[in-house]
N, C-alpha and C. Protein backbone atom coordinates (compact mmCIF):
# COMPACT_ATOMS: atom_id res chain seq x y z
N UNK A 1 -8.45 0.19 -23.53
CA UNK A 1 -9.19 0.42 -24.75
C UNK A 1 -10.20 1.57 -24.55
N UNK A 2 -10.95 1.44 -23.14
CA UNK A 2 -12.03 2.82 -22.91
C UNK A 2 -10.98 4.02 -22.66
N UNK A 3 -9.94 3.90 -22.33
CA UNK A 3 -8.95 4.90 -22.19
C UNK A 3 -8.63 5.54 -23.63
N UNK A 4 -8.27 4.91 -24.80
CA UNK A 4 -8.20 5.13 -25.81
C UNK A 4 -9.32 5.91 -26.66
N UNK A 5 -10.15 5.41 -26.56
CA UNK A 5 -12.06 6.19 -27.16
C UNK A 5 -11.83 7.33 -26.68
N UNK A 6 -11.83 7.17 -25.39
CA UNK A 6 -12.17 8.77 -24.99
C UNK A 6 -10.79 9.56 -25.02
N UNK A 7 -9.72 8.98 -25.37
CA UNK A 7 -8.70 10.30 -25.96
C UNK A 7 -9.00 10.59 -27.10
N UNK A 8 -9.42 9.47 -28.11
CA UNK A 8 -9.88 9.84 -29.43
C UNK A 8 -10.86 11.01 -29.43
N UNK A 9 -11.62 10.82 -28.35
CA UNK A 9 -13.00 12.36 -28.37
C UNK A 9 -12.35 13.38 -28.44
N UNK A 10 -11.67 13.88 -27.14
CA UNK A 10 -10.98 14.99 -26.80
C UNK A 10 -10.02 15.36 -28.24
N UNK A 11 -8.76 14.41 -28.76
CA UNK A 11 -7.93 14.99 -29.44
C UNK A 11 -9.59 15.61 -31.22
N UNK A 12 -10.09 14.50 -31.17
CA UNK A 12 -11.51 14.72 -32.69
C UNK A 12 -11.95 15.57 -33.11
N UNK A 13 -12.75 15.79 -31.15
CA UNK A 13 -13.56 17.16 -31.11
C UNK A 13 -13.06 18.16 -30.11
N UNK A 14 -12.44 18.13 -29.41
CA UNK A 14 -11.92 19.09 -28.22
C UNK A 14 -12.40 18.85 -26.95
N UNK A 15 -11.29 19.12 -26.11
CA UNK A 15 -11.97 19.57 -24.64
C UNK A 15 -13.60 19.79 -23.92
N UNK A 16 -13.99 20.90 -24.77
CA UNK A 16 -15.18 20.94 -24.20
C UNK A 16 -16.19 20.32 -24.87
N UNK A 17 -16.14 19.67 -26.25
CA UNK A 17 -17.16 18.89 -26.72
C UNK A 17 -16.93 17.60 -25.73
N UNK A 18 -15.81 16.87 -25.53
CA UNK A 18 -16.10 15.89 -24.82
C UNK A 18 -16.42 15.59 -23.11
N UNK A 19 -16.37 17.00 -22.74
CA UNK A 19 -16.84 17.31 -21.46
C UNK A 19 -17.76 17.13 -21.41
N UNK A 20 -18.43 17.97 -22.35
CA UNK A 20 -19.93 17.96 -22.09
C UNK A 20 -20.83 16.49 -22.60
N UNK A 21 -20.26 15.50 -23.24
CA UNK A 21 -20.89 14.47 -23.39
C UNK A 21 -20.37 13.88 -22.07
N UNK A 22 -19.35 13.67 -21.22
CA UNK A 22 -18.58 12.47 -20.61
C UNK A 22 -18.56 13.65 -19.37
N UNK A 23 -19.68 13.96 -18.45
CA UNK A 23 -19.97 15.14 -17.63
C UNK A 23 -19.69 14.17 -16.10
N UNK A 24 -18.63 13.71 -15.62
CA UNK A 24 -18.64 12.41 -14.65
C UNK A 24 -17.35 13.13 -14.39
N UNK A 25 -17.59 13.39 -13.05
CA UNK A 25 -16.19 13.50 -12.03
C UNK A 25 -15.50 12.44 -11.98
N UNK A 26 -13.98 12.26 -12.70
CA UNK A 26 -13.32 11.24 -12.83
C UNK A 26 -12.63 10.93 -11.41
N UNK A 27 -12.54 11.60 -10.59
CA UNK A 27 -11.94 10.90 -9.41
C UNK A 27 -12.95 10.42 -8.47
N UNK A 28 -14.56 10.62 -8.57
CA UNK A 28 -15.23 9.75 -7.92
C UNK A 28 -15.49 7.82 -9.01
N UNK A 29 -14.78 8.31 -9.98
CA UNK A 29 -15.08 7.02 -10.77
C UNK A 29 -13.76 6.24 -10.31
N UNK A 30 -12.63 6.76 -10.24
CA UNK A 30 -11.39 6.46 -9.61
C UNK A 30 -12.05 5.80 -7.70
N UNK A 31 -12.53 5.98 -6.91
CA UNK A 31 -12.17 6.40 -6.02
C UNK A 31 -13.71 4.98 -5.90
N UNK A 32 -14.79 4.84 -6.89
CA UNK A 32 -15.60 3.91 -7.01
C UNK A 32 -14.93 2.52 -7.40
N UNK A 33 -14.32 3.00 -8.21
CA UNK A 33 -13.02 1.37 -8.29
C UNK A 33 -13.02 0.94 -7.57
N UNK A 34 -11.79 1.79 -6.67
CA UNK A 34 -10.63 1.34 -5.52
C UNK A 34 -11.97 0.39 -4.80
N UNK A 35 -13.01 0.90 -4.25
CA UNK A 35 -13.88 0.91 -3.48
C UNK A 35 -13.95 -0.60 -3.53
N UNK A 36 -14.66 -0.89 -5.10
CA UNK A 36 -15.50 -2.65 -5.89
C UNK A 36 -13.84 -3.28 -5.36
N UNK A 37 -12.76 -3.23 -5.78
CA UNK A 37 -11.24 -3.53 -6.14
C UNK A 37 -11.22 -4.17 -4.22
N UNK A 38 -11.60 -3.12 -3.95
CA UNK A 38 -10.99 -3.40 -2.12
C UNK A 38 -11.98 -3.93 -1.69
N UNK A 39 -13.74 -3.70 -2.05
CA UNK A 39 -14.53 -4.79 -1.59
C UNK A 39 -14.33 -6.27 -1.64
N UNK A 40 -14.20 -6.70 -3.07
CA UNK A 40 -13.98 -8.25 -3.44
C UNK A 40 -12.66 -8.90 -2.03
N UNK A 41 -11.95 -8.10 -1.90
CA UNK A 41 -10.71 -8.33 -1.13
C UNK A 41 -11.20 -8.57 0.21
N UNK A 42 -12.23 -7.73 0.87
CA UNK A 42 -12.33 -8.08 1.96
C UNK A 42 -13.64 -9.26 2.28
N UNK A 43 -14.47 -9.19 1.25
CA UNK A 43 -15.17 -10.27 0.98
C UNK A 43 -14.63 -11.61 1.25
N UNK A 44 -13.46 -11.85 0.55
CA UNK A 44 -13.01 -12.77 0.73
C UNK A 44 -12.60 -13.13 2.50
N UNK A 45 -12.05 -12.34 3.02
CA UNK A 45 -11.84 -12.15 4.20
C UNK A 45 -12.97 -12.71 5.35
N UNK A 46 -14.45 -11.73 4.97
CA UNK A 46 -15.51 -12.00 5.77
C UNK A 46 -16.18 -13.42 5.57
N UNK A 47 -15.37 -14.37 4.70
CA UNK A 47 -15.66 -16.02 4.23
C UNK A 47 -14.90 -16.74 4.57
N UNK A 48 -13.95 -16.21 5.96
CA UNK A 48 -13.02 -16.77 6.20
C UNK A 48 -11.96 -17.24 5.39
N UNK A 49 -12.14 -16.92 4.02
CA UNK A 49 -10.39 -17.28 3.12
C UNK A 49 -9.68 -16.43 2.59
N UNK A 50 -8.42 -16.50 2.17
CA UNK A 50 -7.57 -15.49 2.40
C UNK A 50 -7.87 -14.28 1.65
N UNK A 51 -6.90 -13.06 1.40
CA UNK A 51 -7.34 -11.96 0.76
C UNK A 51 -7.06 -12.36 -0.72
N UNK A 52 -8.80 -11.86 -1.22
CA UNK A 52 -8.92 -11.59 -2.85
C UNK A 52 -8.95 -13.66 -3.06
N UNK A 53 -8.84 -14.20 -2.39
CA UNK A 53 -9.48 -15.89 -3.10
C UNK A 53 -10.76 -15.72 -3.99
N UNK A 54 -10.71 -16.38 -5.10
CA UNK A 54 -12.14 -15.97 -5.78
C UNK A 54 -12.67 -17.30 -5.76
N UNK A 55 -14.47 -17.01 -5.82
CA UNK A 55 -14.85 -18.14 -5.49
C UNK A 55 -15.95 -17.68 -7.32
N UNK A 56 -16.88 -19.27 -7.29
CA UNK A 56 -17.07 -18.50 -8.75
C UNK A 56 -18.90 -19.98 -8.44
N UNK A 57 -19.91 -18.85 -9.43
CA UNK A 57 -21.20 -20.22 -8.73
C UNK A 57 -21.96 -19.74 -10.57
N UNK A 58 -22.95 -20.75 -10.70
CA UNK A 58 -23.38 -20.80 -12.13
C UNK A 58 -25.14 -19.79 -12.06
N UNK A 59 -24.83 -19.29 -12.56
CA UNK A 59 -26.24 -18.18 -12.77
C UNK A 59 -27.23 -19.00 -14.28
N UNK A 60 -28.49 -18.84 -14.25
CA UNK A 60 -29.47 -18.98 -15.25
C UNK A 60 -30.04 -17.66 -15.53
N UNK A 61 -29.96 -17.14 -16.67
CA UNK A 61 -30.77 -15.73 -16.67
C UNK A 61 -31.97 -16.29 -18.30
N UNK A 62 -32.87 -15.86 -18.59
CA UNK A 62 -33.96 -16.42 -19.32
C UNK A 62 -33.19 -16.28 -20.48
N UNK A 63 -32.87 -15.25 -20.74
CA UNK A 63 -32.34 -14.97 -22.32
C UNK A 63 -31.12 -15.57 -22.88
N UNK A 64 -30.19 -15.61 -21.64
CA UNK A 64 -28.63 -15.79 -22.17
C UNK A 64 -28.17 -17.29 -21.48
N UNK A 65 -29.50 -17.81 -20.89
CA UNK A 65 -28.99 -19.23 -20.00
C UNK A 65 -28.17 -19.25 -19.20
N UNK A 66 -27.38 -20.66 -19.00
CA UNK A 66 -26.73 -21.15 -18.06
C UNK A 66 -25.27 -20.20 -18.05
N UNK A 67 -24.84 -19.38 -17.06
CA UNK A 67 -22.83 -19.46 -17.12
C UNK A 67 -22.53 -19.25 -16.02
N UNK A 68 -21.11 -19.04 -15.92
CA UNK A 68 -20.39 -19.04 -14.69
C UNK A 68 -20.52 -17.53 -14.32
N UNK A 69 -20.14 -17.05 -13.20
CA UNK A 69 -19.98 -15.92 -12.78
C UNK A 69 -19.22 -16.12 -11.46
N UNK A 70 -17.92 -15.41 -11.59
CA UNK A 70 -16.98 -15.62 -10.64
C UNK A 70 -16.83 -14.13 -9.63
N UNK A 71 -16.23 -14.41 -8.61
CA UNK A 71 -15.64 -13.21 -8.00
C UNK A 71 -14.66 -12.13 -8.33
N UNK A 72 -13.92 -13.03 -9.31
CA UNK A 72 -12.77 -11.99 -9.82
C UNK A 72 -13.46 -11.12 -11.13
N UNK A 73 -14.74 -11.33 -11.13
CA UNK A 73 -14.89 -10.32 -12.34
C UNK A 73 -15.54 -8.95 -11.78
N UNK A 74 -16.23 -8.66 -10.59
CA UNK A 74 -16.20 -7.62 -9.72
C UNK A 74 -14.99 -7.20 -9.44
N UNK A 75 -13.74 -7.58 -8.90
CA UNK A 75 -12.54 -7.55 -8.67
C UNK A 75 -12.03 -6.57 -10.19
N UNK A 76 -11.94 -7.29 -11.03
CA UNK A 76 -11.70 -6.97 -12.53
C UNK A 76 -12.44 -5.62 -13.17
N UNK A 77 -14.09 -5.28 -12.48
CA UNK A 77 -14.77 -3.83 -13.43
C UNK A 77 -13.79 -2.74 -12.10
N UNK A 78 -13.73 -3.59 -10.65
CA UNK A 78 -12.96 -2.24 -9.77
C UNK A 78 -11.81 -1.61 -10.87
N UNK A 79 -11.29 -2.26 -10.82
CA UNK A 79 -9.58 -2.18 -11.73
C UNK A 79 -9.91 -1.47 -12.98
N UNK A 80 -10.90 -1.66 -13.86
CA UNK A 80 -11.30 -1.42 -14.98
C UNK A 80 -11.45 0.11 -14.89
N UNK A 81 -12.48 0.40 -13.48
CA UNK A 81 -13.12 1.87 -13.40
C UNK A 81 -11.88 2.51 -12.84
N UNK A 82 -11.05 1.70 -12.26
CA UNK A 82 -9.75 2.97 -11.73
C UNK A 82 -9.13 3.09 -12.61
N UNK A 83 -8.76 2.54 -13.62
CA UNK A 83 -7.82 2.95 -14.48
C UNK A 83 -8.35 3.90 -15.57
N UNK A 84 -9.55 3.52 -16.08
CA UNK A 84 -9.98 4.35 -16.89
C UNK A 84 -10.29 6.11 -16.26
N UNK A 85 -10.29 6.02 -15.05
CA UNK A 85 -10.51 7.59 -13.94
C UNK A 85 -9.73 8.10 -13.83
N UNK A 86 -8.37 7.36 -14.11
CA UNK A 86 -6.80 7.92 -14.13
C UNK A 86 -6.67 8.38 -15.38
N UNK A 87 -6.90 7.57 -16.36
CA UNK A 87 -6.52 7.81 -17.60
C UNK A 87 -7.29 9.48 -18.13
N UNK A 88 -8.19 9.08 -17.63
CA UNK A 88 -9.66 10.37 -17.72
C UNK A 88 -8.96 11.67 -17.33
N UNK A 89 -8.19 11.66 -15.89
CA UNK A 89 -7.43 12.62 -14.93
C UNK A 89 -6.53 13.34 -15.60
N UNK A 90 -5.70 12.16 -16.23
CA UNK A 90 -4.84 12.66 -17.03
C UNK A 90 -4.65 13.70 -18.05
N UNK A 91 -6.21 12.79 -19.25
CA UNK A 91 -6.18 13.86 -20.36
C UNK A 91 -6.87 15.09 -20.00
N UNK A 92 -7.90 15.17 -19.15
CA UNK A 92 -8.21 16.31 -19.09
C UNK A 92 -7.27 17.41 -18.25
N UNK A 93 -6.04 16.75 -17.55
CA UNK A 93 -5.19 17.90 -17.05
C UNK A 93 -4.32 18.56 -17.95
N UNK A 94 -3.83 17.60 -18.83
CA UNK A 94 -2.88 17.89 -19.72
C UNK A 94 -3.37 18.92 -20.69
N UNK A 95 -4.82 18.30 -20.97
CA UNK A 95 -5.65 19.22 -21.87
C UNK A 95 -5.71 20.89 -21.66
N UNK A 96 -6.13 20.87 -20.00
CA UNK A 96 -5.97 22.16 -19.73
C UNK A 96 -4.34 22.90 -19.51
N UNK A 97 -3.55 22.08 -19.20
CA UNK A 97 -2.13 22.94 -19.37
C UNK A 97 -1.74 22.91 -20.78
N UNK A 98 -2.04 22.55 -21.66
CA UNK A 98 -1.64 22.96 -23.35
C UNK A 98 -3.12 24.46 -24.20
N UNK A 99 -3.85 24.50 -23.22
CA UNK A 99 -5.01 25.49 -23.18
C UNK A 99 -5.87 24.82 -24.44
N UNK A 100 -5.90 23.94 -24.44
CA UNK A 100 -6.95 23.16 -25.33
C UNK A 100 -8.23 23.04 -24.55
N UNK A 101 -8.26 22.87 -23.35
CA UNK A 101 -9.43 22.94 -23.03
C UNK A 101 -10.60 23.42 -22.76
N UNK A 102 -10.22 25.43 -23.17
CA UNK A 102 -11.18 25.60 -23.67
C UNK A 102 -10.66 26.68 -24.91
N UNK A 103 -12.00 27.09 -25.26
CA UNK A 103 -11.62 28.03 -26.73
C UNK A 103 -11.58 29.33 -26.31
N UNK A 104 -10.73 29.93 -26.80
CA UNK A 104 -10.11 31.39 -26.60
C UNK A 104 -11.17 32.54 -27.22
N UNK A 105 -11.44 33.24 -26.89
CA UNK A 105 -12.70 34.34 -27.91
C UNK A 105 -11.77 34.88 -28.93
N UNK A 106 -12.07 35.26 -29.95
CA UNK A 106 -11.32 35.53 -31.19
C UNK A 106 -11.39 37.21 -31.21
N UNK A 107 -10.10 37.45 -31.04
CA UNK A 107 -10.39 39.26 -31.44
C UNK A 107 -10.44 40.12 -32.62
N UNK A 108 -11.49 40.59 -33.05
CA UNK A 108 -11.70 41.30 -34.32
C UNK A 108 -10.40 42.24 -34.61
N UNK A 109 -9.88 42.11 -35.89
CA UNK A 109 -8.88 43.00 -36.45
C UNK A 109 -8.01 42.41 -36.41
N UNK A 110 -7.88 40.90 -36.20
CA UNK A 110 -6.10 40.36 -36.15
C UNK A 110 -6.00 39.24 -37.03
């Protein structure tokens, strides 16, 4: 779905309008995933149980009270941020091989 928004920018307003709002090197956001994605995994590991077991404990916060909060939802934003860094990779490559990505100077007399 965040993959989707931000093609909507690019195809809306162009290439460089949405550059310049969304100014984030997509393969360190890719590469921050993998990172959360492969932490939870070895977490599990350093608890002695197998790879990626999720374990899950109940948080109180003042405003929003009592809920659960599990392991697989760190597991789940890794995955979230790699895919959306791919997706990111994508449009802006494609963008630049169709020359949309940036604007051409316009030559007087044509």
């Amino acid at each position: 779905m965040t993959g989707t928004a931000m093609l909507l920018q690019y195809v809306a307003y162009g290439g460089a309008w949405a550059r310049e709002r969304l100014p984030w090197n997509y393969t360190n956001v890719i590469a921050a995933g993998l990172l959360i994605a492969t932490g939870t995994g070895l977490a599990s590991w350093a608890f002695g149980t197998p790879f990626l077991t999720s374990t899950f404990g109940y948080v109180t916060w003042p405003v929003v009270g009592k809920f659960e909060l599990a392991s697989a939802m760190a597991f789940d934003l890794g995955i979230y941020l790699a895919v959306v860094g791919v997706v990111m990779v994508i449009i802006s490559r494609l963008g630049g091989l169709s020359g949309s990505a940036t604007v051409a100077p316009q030559r007087e007399g044509r």
